[in-house]
C-alpha atoms as a PDB file:
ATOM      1  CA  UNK A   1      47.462  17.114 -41.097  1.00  0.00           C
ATOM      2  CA  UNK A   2      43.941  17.764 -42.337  1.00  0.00           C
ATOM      3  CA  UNK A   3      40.891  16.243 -40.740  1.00  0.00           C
ATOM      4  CA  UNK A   4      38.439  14.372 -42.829  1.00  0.00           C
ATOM      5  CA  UNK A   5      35.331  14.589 -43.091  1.00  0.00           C
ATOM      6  CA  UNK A   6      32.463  12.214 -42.846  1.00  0.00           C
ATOM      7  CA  UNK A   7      30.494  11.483 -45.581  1.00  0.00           C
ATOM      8  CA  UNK A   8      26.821  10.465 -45.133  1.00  0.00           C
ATOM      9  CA  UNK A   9      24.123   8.700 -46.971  1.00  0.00           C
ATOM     10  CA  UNK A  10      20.723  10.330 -47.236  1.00  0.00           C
ATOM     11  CA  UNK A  11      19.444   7.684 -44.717  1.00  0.00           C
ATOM     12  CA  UNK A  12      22.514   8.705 -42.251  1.00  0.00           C
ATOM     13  CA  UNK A  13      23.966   5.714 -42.328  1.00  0.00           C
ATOM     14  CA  UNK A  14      28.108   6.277 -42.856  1.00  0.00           C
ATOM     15  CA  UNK A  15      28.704   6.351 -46.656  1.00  0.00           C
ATOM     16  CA  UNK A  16      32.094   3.983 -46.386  1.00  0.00           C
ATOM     17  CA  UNK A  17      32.772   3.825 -50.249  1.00  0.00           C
ATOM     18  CA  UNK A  18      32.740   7.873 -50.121  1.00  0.00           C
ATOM     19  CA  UNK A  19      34.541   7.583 -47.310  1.00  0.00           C
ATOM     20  CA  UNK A  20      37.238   5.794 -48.656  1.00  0.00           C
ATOM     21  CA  UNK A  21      37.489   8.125 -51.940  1.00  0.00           C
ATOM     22  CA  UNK A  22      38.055  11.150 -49.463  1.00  0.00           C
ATOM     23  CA  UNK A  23      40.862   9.980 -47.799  1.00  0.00           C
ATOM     24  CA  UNK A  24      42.322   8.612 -50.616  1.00  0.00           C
ATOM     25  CA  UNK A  25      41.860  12.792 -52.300  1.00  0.00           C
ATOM     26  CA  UNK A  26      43.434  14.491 -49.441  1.00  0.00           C
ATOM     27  CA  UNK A  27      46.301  11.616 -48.523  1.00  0.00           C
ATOM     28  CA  UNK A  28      47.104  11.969 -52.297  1.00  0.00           C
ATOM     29  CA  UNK A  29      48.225  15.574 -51.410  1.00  0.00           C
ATOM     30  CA  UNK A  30      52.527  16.099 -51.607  1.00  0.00           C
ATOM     31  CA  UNK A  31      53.058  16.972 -48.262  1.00  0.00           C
ATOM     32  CA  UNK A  32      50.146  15.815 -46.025  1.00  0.00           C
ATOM     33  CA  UNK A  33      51.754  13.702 -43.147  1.00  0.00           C
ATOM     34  CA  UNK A  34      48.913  12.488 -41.289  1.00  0.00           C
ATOM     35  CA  UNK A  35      45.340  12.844 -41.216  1.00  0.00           C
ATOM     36  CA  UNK A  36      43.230  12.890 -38.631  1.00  0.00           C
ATOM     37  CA  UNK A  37      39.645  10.757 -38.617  1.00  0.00           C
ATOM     38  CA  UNK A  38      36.804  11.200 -35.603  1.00  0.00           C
ATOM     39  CA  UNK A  39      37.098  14.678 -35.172  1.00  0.00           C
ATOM     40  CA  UNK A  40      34.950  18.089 -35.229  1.00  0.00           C
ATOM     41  CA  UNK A  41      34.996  17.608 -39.432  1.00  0.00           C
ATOM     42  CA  UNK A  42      33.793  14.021 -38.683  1.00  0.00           C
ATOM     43  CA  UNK A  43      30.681  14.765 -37.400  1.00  0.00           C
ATOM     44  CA  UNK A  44      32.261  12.753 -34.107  1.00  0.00           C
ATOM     45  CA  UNK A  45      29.580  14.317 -31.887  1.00  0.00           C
ATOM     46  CA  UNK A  46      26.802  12.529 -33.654  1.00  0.00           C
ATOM     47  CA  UNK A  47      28.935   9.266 -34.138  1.00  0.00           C
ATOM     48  CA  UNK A  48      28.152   6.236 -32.122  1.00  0.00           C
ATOM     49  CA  UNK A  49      31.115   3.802 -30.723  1.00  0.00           C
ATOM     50  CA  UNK A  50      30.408   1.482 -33.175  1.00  0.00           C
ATOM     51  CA  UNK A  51      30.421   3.754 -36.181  1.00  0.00           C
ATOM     52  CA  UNK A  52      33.372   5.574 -34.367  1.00  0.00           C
ATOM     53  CA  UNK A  53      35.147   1.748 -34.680  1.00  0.00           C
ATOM     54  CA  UNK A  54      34.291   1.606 -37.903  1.00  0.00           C
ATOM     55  CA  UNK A  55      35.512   5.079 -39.043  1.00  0.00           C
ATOM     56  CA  UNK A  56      38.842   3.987 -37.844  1.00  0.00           C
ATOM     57  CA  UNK A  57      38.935   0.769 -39.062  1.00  0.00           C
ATOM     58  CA  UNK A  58      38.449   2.276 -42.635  1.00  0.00           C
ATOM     59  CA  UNK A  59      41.173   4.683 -41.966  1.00  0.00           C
ATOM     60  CA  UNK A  60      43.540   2.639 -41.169  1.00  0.00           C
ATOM     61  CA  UNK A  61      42.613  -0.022 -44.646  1.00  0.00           C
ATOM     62  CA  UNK A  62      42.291   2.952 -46.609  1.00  0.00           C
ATOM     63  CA  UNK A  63      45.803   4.496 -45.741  1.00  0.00           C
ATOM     64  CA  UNK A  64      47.695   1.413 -44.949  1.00  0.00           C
ATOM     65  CA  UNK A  65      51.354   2.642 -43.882  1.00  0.00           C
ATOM     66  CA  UNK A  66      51.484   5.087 -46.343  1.00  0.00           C
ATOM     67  CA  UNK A  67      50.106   7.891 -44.249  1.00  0.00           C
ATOM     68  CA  UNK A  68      49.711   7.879 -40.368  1.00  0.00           C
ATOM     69  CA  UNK A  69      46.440   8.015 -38.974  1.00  0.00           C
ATOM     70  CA  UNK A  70      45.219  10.275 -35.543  1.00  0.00           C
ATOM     71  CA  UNK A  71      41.894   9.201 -33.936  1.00  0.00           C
ATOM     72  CA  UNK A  72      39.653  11.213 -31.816  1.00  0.00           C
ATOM     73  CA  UNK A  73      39.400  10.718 -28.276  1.00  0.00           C
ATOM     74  CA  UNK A  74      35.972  12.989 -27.531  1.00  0.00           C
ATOM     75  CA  UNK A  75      33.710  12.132 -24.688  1.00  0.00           C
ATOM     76  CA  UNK A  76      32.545  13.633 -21.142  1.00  0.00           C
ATOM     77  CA  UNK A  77      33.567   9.758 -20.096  1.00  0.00           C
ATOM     78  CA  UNK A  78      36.939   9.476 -18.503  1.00  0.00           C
ATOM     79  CA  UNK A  79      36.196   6.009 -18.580  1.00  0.00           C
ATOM     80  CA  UNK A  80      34.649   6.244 -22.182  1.00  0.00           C
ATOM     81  CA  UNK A  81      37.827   7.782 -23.563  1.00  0.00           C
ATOM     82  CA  UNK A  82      40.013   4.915 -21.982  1.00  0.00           C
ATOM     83  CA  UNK A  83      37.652   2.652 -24.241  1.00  0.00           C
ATOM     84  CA  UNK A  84      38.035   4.971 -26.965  1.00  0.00           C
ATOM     85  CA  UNK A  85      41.603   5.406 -27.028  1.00  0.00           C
ATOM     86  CA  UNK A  86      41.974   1.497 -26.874  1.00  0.00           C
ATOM     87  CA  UNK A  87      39.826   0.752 -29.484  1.00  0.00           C
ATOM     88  CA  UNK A  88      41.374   3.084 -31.811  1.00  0.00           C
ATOM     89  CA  UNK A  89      44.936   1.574 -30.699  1.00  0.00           C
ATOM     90  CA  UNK A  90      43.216  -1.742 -31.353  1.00  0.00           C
ATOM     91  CA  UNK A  91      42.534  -0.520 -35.273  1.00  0.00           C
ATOM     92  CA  UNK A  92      45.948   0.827 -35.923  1.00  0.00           C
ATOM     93  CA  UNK A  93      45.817   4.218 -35.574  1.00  0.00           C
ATOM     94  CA  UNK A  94      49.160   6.295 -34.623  1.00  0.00           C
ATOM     95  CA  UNK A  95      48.368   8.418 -32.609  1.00  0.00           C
ATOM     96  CA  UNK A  96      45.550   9.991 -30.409  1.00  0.00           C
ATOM     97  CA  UNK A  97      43.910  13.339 -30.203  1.00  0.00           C
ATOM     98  CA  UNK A  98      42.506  14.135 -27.146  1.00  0.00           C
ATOM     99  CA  UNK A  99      39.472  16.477 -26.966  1.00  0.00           C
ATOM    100  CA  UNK A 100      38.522  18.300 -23.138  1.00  0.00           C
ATOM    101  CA  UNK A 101      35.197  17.174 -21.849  1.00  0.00           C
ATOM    102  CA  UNK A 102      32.467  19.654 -22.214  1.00  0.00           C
ATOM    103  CA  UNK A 103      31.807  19.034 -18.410  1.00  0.00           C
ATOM    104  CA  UNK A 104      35.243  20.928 -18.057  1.00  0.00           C
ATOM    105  CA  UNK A 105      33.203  24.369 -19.196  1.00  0.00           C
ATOM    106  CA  UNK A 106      32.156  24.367 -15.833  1.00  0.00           C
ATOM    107  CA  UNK A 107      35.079  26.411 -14.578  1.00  0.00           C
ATOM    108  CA  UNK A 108      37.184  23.060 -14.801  1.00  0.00           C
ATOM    109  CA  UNK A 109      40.036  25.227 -15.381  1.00  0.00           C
ATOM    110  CA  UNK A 110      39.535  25.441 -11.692  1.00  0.00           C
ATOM    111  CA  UNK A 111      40.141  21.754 -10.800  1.00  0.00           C
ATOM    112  CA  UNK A 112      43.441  21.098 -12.598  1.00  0.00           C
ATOM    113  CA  UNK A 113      42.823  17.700 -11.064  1.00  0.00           C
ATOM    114  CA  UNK A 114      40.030  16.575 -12.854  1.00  0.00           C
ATOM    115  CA  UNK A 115      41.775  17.534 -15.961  1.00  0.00           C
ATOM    116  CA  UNK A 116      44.633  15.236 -15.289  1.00  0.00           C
ATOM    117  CA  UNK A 117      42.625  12.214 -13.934  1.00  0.00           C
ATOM    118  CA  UNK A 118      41.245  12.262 -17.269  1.00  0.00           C
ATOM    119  CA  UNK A 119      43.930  11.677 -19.077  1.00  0.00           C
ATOM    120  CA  UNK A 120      45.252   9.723 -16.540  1.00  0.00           C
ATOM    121  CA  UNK A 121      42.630   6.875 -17.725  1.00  0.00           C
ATOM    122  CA  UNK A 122      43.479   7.678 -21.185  1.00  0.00           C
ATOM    123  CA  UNK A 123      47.432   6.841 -20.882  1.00  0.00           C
ATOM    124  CA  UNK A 124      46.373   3.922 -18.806  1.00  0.00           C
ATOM    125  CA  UNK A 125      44.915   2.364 -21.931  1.00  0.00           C
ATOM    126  CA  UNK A 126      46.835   3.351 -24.638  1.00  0.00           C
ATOM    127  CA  UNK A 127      50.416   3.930 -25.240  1.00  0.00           C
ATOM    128  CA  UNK A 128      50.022   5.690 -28.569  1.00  0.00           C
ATOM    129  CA  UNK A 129      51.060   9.247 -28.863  1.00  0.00           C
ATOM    130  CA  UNK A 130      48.489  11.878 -28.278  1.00  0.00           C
ATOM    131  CA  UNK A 131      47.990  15.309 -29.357  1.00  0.00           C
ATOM    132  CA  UNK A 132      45.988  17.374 -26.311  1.00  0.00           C
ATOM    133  CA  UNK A 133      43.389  19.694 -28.465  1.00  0.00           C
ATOM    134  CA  UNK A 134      43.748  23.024 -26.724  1.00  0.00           C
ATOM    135  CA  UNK A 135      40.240  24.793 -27.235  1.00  0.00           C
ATOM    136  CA  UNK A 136      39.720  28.733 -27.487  1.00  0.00           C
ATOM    137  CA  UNK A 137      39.823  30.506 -24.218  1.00  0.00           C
ATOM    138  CA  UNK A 138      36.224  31.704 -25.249  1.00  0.00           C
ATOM    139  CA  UNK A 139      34.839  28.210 -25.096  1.00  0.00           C
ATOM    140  CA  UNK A 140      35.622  27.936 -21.464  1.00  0.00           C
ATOM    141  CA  UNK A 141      37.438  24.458 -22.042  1.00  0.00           C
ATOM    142  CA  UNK A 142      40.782  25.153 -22.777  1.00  0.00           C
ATOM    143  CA  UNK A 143      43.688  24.244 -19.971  1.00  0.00           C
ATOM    144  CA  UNK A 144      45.720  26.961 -18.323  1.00  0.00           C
ATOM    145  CA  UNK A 145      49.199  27.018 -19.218  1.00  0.00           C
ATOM    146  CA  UNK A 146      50.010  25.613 -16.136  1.00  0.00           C
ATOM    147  CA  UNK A 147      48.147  22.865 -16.168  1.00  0.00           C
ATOM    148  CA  UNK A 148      49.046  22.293 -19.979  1.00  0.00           C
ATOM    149  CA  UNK A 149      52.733  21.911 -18.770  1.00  0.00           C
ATOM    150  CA  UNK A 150      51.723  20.140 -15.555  1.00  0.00           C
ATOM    151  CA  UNK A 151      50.382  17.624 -17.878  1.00  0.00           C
ATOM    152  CA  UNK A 152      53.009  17.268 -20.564  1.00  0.00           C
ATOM    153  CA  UNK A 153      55.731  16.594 -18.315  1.00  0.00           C
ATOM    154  CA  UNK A 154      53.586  13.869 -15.993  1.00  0.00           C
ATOM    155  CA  UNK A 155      52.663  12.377 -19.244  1.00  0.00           C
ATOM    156  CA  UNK A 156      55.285  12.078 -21.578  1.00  0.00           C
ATOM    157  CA  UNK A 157      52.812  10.273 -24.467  1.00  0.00           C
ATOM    158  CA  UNK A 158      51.566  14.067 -24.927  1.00  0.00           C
ATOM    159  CA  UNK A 159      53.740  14.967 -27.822  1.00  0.00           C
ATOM    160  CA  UNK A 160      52.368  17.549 -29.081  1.00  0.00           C
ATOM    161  CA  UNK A 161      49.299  20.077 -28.802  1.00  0.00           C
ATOM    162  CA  UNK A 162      46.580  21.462 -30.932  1.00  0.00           C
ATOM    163  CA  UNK A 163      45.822  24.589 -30.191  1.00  0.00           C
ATOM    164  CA  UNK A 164      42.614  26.795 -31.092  1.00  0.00           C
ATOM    165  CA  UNK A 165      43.393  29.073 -28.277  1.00  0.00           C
ATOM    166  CA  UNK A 166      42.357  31.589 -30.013  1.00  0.00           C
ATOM    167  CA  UNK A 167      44.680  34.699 -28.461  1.00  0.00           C
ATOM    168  CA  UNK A 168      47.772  35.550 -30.585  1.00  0.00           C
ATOM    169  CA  UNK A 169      49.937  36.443 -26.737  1.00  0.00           C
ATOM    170  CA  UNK A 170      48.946  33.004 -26.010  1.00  0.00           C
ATOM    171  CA  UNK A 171      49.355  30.672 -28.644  1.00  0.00           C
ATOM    172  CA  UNK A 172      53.149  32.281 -28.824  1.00  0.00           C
ATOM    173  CA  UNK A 173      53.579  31.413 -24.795  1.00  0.00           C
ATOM    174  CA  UNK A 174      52.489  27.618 -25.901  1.00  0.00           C
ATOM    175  CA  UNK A 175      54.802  27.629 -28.518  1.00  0.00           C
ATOM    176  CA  UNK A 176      57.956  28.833 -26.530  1.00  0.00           C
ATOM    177  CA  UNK A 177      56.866  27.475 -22.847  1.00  0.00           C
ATOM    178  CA  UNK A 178      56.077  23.451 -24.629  1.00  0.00           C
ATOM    179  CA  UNK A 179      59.006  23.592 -26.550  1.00  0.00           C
ATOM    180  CA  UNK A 180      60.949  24.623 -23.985  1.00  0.00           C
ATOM    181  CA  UNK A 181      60.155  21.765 -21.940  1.00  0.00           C
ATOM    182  CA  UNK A 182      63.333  18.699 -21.372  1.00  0.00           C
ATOM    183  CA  UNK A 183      61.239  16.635 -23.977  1.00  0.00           C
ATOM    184  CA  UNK A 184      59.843  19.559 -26.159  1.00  0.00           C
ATOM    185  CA  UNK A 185      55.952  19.388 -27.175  1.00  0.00           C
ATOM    186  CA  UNK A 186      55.211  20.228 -30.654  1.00  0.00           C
ATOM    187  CA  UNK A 187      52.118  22.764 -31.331  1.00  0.00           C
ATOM    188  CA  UNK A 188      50.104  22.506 -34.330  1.00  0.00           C
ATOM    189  CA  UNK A 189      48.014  25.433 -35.471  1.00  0.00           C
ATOM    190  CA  UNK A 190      44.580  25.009 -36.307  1.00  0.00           C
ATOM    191  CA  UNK A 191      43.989  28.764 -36.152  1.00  0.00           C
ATOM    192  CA  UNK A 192      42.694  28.176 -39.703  1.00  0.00           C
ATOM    193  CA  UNK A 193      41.226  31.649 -40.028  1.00  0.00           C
ATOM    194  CA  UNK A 194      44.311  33.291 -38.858  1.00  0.00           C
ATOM    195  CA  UNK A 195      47.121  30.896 -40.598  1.00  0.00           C
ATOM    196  CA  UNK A 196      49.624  32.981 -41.742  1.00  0.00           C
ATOM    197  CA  UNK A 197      50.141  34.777 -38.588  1.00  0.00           C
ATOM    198  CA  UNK A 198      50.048  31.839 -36.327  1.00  0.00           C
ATOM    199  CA  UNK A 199      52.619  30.063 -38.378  1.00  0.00           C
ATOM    200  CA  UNK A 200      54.902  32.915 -38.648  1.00  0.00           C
ATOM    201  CA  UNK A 201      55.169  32.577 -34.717  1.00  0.00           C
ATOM    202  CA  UNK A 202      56.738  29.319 -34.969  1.00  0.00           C
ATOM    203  CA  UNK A 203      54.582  26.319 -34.961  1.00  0.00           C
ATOM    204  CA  UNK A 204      55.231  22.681 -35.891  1.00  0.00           C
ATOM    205  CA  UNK A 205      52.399  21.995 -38.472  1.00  0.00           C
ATOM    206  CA  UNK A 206      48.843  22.248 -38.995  1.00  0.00           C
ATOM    207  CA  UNK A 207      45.516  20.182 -37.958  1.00  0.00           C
ATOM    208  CA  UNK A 208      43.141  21.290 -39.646  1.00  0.00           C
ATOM    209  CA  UNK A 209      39.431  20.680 -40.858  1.00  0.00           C
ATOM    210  CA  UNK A 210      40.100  23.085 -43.741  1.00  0.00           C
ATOM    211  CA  UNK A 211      42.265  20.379 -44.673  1.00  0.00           C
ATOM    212  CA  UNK A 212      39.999  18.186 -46.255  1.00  0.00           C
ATOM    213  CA  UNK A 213      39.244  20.686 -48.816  1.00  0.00           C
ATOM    214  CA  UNK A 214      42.779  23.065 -48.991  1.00  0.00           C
ATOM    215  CA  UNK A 215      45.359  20.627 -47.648  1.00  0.00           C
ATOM    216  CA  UNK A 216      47.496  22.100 -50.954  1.00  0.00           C
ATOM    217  CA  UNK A 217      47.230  25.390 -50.026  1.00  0.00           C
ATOM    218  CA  UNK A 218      47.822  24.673 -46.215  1.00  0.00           C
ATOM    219  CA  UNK A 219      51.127  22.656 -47.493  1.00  0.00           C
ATOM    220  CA  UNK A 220      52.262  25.141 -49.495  1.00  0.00           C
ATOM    221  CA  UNK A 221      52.095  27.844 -47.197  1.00  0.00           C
ATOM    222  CA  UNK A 222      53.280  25.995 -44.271  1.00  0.00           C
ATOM    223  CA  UNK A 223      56.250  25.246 -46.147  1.00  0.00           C
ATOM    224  CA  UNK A 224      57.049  28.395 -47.322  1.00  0.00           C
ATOM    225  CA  UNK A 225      56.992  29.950 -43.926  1.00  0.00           C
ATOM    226  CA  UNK A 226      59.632  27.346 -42.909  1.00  0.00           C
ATOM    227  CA  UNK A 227      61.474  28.313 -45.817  1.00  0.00           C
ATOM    228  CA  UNK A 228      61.150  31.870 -44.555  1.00  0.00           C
ATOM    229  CA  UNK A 229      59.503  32.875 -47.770  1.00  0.00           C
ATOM    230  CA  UNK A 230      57.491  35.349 -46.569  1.00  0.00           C
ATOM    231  CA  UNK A 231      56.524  36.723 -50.123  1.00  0.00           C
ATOM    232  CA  UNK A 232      55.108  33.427 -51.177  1.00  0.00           C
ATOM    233  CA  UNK A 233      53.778  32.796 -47.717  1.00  0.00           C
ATOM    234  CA  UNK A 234      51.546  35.954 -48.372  1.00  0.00           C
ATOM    235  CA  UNK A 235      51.039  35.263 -52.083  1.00  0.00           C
ATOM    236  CA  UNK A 236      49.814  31.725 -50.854  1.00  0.00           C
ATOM    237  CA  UNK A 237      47.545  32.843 -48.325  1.00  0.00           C
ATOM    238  CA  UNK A 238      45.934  35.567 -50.974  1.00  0.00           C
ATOM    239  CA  UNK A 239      44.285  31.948 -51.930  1.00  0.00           C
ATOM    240  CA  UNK A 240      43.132  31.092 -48.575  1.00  0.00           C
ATOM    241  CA  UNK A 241      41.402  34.019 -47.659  1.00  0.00           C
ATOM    242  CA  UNK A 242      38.592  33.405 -49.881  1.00  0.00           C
ATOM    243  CA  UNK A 243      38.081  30.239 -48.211  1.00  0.00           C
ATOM    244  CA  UNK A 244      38.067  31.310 -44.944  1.00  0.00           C
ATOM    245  CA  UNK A 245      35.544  33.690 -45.787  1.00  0.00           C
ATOM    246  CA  UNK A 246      33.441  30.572 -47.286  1.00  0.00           C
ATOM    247  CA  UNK A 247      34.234  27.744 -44.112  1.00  0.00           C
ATOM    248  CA  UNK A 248      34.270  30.270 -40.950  1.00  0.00           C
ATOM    249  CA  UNK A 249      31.385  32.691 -41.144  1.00  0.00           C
ATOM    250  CA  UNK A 250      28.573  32.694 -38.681  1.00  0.00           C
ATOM    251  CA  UNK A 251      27.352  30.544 -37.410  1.00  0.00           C
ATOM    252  CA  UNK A 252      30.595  28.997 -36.872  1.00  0.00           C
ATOM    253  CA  UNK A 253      29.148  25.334 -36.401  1.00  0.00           C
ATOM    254  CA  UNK A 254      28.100  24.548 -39.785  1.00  0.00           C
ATOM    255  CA  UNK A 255      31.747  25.610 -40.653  1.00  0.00           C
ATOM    256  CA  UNK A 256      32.364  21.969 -41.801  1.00  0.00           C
ATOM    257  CA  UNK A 257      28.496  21.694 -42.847  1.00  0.00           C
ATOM    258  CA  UNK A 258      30.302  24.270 -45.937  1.00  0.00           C
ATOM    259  CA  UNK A 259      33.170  22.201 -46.454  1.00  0.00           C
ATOM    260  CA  UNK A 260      31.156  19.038 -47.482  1.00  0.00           C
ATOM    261  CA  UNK A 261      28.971  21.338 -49.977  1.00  0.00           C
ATOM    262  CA  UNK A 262      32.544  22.352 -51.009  1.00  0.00           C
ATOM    263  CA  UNK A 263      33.519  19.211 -51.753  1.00  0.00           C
ATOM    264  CA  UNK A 264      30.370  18.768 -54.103  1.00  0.00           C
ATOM    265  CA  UNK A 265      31.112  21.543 -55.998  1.00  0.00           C
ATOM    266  CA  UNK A 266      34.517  20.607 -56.346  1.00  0.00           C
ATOM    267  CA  UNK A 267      33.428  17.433 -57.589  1.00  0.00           C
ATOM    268  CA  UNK A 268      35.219  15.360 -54.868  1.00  0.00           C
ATOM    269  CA  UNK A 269      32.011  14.214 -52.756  1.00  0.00           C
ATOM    270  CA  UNK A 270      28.329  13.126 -54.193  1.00  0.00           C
ATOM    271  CA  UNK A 271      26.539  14.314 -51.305  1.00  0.00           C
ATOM    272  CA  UNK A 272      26.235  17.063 -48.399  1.00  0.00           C
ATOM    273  CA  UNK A 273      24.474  15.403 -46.010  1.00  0.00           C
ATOM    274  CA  UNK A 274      25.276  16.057 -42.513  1.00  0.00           C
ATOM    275  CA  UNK A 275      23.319  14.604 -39.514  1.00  0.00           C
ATOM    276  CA  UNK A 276      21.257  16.742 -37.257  1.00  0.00           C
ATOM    277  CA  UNK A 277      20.917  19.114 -35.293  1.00  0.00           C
ATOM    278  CA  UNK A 278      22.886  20.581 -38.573  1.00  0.00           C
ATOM    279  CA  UNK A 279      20.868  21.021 -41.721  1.00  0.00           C
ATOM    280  CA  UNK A 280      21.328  21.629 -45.103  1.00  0.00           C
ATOM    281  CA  UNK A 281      22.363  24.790 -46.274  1.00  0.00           C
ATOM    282  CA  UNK A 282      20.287  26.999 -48.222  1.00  0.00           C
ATOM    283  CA  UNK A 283      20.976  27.451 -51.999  1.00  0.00           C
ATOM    284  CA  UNK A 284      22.023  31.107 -51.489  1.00  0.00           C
ATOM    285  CA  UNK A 285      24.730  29.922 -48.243  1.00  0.00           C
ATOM    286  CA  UNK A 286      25.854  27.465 -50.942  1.00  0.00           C
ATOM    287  CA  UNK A 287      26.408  29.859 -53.783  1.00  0.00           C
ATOM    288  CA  UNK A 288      28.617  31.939 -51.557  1.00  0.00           C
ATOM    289  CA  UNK A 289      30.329  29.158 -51.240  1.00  0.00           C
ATOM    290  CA  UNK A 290      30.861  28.187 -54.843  1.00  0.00           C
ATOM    291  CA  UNK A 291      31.800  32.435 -54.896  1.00  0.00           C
ATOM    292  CA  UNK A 292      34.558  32.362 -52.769  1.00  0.00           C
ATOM    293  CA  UNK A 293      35.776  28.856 -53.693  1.00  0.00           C
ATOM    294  CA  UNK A 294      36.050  30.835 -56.900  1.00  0.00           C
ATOM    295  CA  UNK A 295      38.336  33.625 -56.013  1.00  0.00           C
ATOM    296  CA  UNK A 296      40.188  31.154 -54.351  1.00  0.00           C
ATOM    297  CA  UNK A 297      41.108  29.638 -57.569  1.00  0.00           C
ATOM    298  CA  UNK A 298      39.340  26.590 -56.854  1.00  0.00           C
ATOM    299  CA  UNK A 299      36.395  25.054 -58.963  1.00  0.00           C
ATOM    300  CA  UNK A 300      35.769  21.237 -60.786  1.00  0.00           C
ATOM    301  CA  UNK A 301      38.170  21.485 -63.455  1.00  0.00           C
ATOM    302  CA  UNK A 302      41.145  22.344 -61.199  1.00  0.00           C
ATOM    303  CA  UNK A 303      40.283  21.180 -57.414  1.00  0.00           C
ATOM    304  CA  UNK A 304      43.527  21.523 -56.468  1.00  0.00           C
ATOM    305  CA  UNK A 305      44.578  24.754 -57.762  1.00  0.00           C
ATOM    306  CA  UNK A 306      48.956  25.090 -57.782  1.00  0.00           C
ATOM    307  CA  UNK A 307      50.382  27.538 -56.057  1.00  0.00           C
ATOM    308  CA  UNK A 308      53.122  29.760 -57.113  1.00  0.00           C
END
């Protein structure tokens, strides 16, 4: 399930016809089951309501039935994300994906009640499906397990999670203690730096930024692993490396900043213009880029490189 990017004019204003030729690229993948619009790789922070309406609007023309769209839910709002998670009901989408509110880094954890009023609004407004994002433990956001299965059993519309948690001990309890559960929540990786080793563990599929550049290679591996093809699993993820190495270095926020100049050198995208506080990367940031893209197999004349 990779999630798209947002493609910008050099004004700022939402670039709707580029728009439309990305999702079109990545929902043309074999494999791809959903994608996911108004998230991190969407620039969603810097996205109004309006342009967030928009954004799913055009999802939802662009893809039609043929793939099934998520929609970001992200806001410190409770009341916000109710209007959110409407709205993007309102515009077709399938299903939701909730984001924590940053107020939460304030040792929410602590008030497990907070967490669930929150998306008690949410499930008040929308019946669709929604996907709780689990953030890394380091960000100070993510639930405790407790609460995480407090929550999917008093809301049943949480079907599955996606988890950044960022610990391998962890992410393997999620997996085991959600799926455990009388109705069993799914958990899709988006330990994109990691991959291989989180999907070995048993998880239900990926969400993934990475996926609006690799969504081939994130395919291919995740199906080899449920093949229990660990040979091509590893062979597969020889190609991946590189990009990790050219989406997740430090500083770790312009990690989808990279993925749009990836995108231009892959041909698949005019423009790398991102809205601040990012700015444009410097020529060298970019060539290291174009390197790595390069040992990955992946340049203009063969953007989506096969896999073995």
């Amino acid at each position: 399930m990779p999630a798209c990017l947002t493609p910008f004019r050099e004004d700022l204003s939402i670039d709707e016809g580029a728009y439309r030729r990305h999702l079109k690229d990545i929902a043309s993948v074999a494999g791809v089951s959903a994608i996911c619009a108004n998230g991190h790789a969407g620039e969603v922070s810097s996205l109004t309501f309006d342009e967030q309406r928009r954004v799913a609007a055009i999802t939802k023309e662009a893809l039609g039935d043929a793939v099934p769209t998520i929609v970001g839910v992200f806001t410190n709002s409770s009341m916000e994300a109710a209007r959110l998670a409407r709205m993007a009901q309102d515009e077709g989408a399938d299903a939701l994906l909730v984001f924590p509110p940053d107020i939460l880094g304030l040792e929410g954890h602590m008030r497990p009640a907070s967490i669930i009023e929150h998306f008690r609004y949410i499930t008040q407004a929308s019946d669709l499906p929604i996907i709780a994002f689990q953030y890394p433990f380091v960000s100070r956001l993510s639930y405790p397990l407790e609460t995480l299965l407090e929550l999917c059993q008093r809301y049943p519309q949480i079907r599955a999670i996606k988890d950044q948690y960022g610990d391998g001990k962890a992410h393997e309890r999620h997996i085991r203690e959600l799926g455990a559960l009388d109705s069993p929540v799914n958990v899709l990786t988006t330990h994109s730096t990691w991959l291989l080793g989180s999907l070995a563990l048993g998880c239900q599929g990926v969400l993934s930024g990475a996926g609006s550049v690799i969504a081939n290679f994130q395919v291919a591996l995740f199906q080899a692993v449920q093949a229990g093809e660990l040979q091509k699993a590893r062979e597969i993820n020889d190609h991946i490396f590189p990009t990790v190495r050219a989406f997740y270095d430090s500083p770790l926020f312009d990690q989808h900043n990279r993925m749009k100049e990836a995108l231009v050198i892959l041909g698949r995208l005019d423009r790398a213009v991102v809205r601040p506080p990012l700015v444009k990367l410097t020529a060298q940031e970019i060539e290291k880029i174009r390197h790595f893209l390069e040992l990955a197999g992946l340049h203009p004349q063969n953007v989506y490189a096969k896999v073995a």
